[in-house]
Protein backbone atom coordinates (compact mmCIF):
# COMPACT_ATOMS: atom_id res chain seq x y z
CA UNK A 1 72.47 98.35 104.96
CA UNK A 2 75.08 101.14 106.21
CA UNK A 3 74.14 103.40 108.89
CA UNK A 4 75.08 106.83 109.95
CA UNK A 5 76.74 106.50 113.14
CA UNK A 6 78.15 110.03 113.71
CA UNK A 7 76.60 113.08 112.42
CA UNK A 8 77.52 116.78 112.61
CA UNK A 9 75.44 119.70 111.63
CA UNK A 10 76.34 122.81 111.63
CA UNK A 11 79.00 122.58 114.45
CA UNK A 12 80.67 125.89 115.19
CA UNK A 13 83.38 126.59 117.92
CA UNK A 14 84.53 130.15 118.78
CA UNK A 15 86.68 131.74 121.66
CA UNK A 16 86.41 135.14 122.32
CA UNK A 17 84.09 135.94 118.87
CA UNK A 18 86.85 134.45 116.77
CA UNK A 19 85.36 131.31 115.34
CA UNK A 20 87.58 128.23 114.75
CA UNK A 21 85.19 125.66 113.48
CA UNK A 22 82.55 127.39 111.37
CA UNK A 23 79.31 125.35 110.26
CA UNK A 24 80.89 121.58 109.71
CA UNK A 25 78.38 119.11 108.77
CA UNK A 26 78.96 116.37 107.94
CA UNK A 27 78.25 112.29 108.48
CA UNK A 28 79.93 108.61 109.37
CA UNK A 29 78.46 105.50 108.29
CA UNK A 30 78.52 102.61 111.47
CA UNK A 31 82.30 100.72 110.59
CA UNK A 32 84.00 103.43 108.86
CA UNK A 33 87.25 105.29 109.36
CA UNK A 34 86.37 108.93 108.43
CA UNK A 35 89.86 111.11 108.26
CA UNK A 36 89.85 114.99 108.70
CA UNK A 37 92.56 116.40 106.53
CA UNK A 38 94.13 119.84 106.75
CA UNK A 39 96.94 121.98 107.68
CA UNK A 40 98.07 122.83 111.09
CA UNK A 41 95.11 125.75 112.08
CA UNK A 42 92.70 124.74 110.12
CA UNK A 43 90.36 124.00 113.23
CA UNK A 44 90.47 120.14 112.43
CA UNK A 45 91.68 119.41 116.12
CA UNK A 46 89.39 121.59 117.74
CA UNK A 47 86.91 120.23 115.78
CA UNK A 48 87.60 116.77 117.45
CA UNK A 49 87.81 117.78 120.61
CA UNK A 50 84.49 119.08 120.18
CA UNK A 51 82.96 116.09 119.07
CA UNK A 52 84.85 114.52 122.41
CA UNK A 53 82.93 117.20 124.38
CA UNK A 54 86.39 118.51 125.44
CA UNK A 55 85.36 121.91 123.66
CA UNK A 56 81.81 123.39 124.30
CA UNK A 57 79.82 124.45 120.65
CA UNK A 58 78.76 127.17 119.75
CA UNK A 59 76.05 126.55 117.56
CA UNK A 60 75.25 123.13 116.18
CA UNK A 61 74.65 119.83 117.00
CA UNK A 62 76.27 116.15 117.52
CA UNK A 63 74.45 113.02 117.12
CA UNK A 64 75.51 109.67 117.56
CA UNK A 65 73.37 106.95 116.40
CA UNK A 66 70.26 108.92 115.95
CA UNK A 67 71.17 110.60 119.46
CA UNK A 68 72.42 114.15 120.82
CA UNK A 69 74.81 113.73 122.30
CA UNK A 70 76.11 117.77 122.40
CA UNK A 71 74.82 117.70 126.31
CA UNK A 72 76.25 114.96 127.53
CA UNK A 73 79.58 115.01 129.36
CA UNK A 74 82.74 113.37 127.83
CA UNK A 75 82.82 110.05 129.54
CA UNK A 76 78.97 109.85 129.21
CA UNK A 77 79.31 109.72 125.37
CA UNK A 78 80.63 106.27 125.11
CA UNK A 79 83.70 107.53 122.88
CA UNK A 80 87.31 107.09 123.15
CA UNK A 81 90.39 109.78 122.53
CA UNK A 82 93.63 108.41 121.73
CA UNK A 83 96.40 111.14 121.05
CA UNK A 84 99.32 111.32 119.50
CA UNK A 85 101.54 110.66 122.49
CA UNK A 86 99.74 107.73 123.49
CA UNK A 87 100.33 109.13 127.10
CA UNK A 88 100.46 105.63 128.54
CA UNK A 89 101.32 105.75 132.43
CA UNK A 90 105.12 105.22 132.61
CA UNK A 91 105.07 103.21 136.06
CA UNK A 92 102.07 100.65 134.76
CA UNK A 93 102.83 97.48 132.41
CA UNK A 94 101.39 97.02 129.16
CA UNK A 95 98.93 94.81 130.54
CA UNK A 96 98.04 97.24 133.13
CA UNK A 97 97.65 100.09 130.80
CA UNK A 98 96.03 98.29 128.59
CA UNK A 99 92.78 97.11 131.23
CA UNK A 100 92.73 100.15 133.15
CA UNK A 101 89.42 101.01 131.68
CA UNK A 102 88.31 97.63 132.29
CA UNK A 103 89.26 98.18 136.05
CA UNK A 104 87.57 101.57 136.65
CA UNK A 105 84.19 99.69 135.14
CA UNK A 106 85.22 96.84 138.14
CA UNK A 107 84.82 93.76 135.44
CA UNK A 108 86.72 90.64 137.16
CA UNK A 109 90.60 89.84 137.19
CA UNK A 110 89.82 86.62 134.95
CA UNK A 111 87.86 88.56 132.57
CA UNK A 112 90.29 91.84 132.41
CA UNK A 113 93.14 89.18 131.79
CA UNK A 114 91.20 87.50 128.79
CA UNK A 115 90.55 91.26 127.12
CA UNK A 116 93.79 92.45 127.90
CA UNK A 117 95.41 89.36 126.26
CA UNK A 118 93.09 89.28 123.11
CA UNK A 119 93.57 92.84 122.46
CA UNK A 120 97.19 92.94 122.43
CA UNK A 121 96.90 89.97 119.59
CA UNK A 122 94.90 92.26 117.89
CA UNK A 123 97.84 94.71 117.90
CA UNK A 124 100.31 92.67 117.54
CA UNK A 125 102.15 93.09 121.03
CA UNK A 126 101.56 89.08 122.34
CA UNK A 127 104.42 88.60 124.92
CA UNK A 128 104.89 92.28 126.05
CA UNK A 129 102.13 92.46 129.26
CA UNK A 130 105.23 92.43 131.34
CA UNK A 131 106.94 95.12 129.67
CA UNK A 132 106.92 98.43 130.65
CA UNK A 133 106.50 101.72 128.30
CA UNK A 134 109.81 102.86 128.69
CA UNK A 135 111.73 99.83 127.52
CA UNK A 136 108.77 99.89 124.17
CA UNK A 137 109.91 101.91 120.70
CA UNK A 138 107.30 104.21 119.86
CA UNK A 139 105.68 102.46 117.60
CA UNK A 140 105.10 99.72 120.01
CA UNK A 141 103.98 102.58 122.48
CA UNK A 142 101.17 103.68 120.03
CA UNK A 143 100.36 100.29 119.47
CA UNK A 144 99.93 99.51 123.61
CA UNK A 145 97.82 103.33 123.32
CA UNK A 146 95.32 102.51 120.84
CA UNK A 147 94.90 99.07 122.56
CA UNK A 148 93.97 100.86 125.77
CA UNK A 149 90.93 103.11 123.32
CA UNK A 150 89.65 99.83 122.15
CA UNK A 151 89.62 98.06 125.37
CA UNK A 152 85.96 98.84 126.33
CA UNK A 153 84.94 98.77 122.73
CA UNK A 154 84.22 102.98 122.60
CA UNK A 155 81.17 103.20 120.53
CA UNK A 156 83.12 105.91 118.36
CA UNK A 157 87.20 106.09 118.77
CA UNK A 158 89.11 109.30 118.08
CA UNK A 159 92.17 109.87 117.02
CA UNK A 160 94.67 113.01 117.57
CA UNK A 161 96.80 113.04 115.07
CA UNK A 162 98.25 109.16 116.21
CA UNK A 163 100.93 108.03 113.94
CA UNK A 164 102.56 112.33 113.66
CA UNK A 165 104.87 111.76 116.52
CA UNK A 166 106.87 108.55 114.70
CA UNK A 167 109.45 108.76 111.82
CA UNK A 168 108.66 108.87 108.88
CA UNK A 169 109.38 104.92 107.76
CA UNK A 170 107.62 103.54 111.23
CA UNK A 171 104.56 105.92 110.11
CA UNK A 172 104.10 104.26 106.85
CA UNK A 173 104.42 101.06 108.34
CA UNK A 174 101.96 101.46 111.44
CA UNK A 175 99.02 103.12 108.82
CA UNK A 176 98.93 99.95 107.46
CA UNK A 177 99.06 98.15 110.51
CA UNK A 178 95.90 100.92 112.34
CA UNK A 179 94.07 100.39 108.91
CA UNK A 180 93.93 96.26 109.54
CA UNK A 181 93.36 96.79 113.23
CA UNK A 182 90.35 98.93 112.83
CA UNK A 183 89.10 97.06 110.07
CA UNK A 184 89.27 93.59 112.41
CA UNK A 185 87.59 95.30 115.33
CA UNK A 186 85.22 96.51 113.34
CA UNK A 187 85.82 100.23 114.72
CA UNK A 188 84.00 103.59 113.98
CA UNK A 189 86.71 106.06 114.05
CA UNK A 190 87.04 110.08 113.45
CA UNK A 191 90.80 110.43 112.79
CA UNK A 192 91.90 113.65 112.29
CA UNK A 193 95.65 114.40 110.40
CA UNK A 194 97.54 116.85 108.27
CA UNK A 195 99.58 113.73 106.58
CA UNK A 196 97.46 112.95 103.23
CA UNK A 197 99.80 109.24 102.89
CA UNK A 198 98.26 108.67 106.38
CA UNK A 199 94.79 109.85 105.47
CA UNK A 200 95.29 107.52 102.23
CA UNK A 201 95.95 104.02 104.25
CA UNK A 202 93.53 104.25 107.36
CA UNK A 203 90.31 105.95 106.30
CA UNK A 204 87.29 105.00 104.20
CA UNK A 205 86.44 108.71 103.70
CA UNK A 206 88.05 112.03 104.12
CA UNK A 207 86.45 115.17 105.13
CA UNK A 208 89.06 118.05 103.76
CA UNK A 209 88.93 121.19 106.20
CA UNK A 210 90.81 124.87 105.31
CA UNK A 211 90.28 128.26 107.70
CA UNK A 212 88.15 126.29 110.30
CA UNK A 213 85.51 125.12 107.15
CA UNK A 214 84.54 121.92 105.32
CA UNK A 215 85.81 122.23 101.90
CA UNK A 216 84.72 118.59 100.66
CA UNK A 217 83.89 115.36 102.14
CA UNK A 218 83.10 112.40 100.47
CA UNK A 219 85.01 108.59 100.11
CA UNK A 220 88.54 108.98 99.88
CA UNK A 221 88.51 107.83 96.06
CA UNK A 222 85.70 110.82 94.98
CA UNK A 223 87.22 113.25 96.89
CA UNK A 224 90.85 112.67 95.22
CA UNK A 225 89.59 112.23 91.54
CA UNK A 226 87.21 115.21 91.62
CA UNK A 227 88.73 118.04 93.93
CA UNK A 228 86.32 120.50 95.04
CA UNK A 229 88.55 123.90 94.20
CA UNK A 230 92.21 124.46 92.57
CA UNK A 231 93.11 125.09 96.17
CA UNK A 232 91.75 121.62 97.59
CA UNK A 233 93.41 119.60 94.20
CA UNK A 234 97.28 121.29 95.20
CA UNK A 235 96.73 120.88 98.91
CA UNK A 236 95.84 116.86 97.81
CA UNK A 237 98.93 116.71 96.07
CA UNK A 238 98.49 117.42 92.55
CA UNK A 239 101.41 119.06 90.89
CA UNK A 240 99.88 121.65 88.82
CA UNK A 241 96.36 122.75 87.87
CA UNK A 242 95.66 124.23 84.35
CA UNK A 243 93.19 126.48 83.25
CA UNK A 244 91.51 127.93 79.77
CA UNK A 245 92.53 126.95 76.83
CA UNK A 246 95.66 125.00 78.67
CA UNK A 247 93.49 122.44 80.55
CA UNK A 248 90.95 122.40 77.15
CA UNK A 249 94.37 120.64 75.49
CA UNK A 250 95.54 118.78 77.81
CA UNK A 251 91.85 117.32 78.25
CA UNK A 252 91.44 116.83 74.52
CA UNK A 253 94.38 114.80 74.51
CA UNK A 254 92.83 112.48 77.15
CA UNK A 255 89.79 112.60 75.10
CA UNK A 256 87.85 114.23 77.84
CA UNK A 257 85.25 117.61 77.18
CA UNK A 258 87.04 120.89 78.35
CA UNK A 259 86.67 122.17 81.63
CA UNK A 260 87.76 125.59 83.14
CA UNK A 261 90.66 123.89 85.21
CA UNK A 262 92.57 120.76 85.06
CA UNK A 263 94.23 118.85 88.19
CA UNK A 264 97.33 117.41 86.86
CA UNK A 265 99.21 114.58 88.56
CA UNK A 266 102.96 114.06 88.75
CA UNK A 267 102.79 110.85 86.53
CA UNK A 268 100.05 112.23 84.11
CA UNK A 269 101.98 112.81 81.31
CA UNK A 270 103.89 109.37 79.58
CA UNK A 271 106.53 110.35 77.02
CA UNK A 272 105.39 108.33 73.79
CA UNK A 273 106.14 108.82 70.20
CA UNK A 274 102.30 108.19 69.62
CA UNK A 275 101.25 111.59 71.80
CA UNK A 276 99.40 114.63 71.03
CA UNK A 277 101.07 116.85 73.01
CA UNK A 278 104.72 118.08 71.70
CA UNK A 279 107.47 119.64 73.89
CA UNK A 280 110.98 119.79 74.99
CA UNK A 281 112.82 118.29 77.56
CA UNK A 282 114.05 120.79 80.24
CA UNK A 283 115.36 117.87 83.18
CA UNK A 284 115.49 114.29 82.92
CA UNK A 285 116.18 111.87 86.27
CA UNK A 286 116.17 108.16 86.78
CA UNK A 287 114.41 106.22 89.63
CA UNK A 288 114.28 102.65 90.62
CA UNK A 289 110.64 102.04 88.32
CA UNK A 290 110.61 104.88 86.15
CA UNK A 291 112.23 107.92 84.09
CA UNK A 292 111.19 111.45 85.63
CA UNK A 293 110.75 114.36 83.23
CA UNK A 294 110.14 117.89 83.08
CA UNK A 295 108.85 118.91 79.81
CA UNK A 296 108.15 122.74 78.17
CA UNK A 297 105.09 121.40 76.39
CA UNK A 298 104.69 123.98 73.21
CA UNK A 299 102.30 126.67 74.44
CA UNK A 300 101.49 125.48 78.16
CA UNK A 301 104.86 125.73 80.08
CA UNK A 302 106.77 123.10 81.88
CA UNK A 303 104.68 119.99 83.26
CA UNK A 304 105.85 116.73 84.86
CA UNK A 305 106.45 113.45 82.98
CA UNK A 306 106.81 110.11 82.68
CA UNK A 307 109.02 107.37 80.87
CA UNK A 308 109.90 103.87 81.06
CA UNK A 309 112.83 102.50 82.82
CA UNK A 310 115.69 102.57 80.49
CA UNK A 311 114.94 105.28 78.47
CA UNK A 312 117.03 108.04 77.15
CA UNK A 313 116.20 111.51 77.38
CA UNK A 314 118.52 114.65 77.08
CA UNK A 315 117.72 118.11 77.71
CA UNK A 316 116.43 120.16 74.44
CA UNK A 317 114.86 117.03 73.21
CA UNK A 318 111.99 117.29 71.16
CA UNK A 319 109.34 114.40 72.56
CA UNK A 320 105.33 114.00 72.38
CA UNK A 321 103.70 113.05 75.45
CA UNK A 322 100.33 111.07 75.58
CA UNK A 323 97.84 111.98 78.83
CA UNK A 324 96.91 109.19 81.52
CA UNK A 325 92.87 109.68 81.61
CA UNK A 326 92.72 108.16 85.31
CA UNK A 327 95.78 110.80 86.66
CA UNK A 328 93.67 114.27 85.46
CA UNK A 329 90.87 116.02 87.44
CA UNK A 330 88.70 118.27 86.17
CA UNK A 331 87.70 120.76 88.39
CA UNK A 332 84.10 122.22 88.86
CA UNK A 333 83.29 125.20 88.15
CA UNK A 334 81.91 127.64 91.03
């Protein structure tokens, strides 16, 4: 049975009367990667450091484990903050950045060795206690910094934004690589991010935050396939969201009751002589799996399409496109 391990009600944060976290609640099952998702400003961060106890509340509370925890001091709360930096200490080795933690809580050399060593299997750094951070990439860096947040097994980890400060390829890469690592230390983790991809790979839920206030929260596959607002389903990544009588077609070609708006994905729309929904071609451009289309669908405007590999479509071709059920959202209404 899965238990709530984190929960937030009603946490608000202000400086000088201007509040930047307004009334978040919200809750973490024990084992779970929870991601908070929104732009730069939205209070995501500050929520965070709140829950850290870096940032007093201003109204609210934080429980851990059936527990306030609000009071308590920041290294009385059991939790560790890994940020995006890593901030690893230049002049220490891997290994001794790594079990410095386990030194400040005085556990023996033999002991420190054995968690130091097992921990950088789990990260995949075996063969680099020597090494020193300067002489690491930075993915390897991150790596040696989230090693050091799981040495003394935090109760609940937090991460700052961890993979922003890497290019874009290495980012990618390493979200897979935090996802597996979490997963095999069997981590509780508050991750907060403005990189949805990121969001995507490491979490089990996502909590979506806009002008310092919970929009939607939920797991990460309700959230995406039933967006609270028009604004939440764009920010997501949706290319386009319908409305009236626009989204009632669109929806009735996917066999689906009407609804006042319609989330439409990229890859929604297949080109396929069997469709319901006529238009012509305005753009047409080939990738490595697929043919990309923008269509002027008769009495809706131009949408994105779809068509197989090898297909030929010029512009000012007349084409019916068919709708992909599972790539549509309706959106509530209210």
């Amino acid at each position: 049975m899965t238990t709530t391990a984190l929960s937030l009600s009603d946490v608000t944060v202000a400086y000088d009367g201007v509040t930047a976290v307004d009334r978040v609640s919200l809750e973490l099952p024990h084992g779970e990667v929870l991601a908070v998702l929104g732009p730069s400003g939205c209070g995501k961060s500050t929520l965070l450091r709140a829950v850290a106890g870096l940032e007093p509340l201003t109204e609210g509370r934080i429980r851990f484990a059936g527990e306030d925890v609000d009071h308590l001091p920041t290294h009385k709360r059991g939790f560790a903050l890994m940020f995006q930096d890593g901030q690893l200490f230049a002049h220490l080795s891997v290994a001794r950045n790594v079990g410095y933690a386990l030194r400040l809580r005085r556990l023996g050399r033999a002991e420190t060795a054995s968690r130091v060593a097992e921990l950088l299997e789990l990260v995949g750094l075996t063969g680099y206690a020597d090494r020193l951070p300067a002489t690491l990439s930075g993915g390897e860096r991150q790596r040696v910094a989230l090693a050091r947040a799981l040495a003394v097994e935090p109760r609940l980890l937090l991460l700052d934004e961890p993979l922003s400060a890497l290019d874009a390829t290495l980012r990618e890469r390493l979200a897979v690589d935090l996802r597996g690592i979490l997963r095999a230390a069997g981590t509780t983790a508050l991750m907060v991010t403005h990189d949805h991809d990121e969001a995507f790979t490491v979490a089990d839920r996502l909590a979506v935050m806009r002008r310092g206030r919970l929009v939607q929260s939920g797991p990460i596959a309700d959230v995406w396939a039933a967006p609270a607002d028009e604004e939440t389903a764009l920010f997501l990544g949706y290319a386009r969201v319908l409305t009236g009588a626009d989204a009632a077609r669109v929806l009735a070609a996917a066999g689906q009751p009407a609804t006042a708006s319609l989330a439409v994905r990229r890859s929604a729309l297949v080109a396929d002589e069997a469709g319901c929904l006529p238009g012509t071609v305005v753009s047409a451009r080939a990738t490595p799996d697929q043919v990309r289309l923008v269509v002027d669908v008769d009495g809706i405007g131009d949408l994105d399409a779809v068509a197989p590999l090898g297909s030929h479509h010029a512009p000012g071709e007349r084409v019916s496109l068919r709708v992909d059920p599972s790539r549509v959202a309706p959106i509530p209404t209210g």
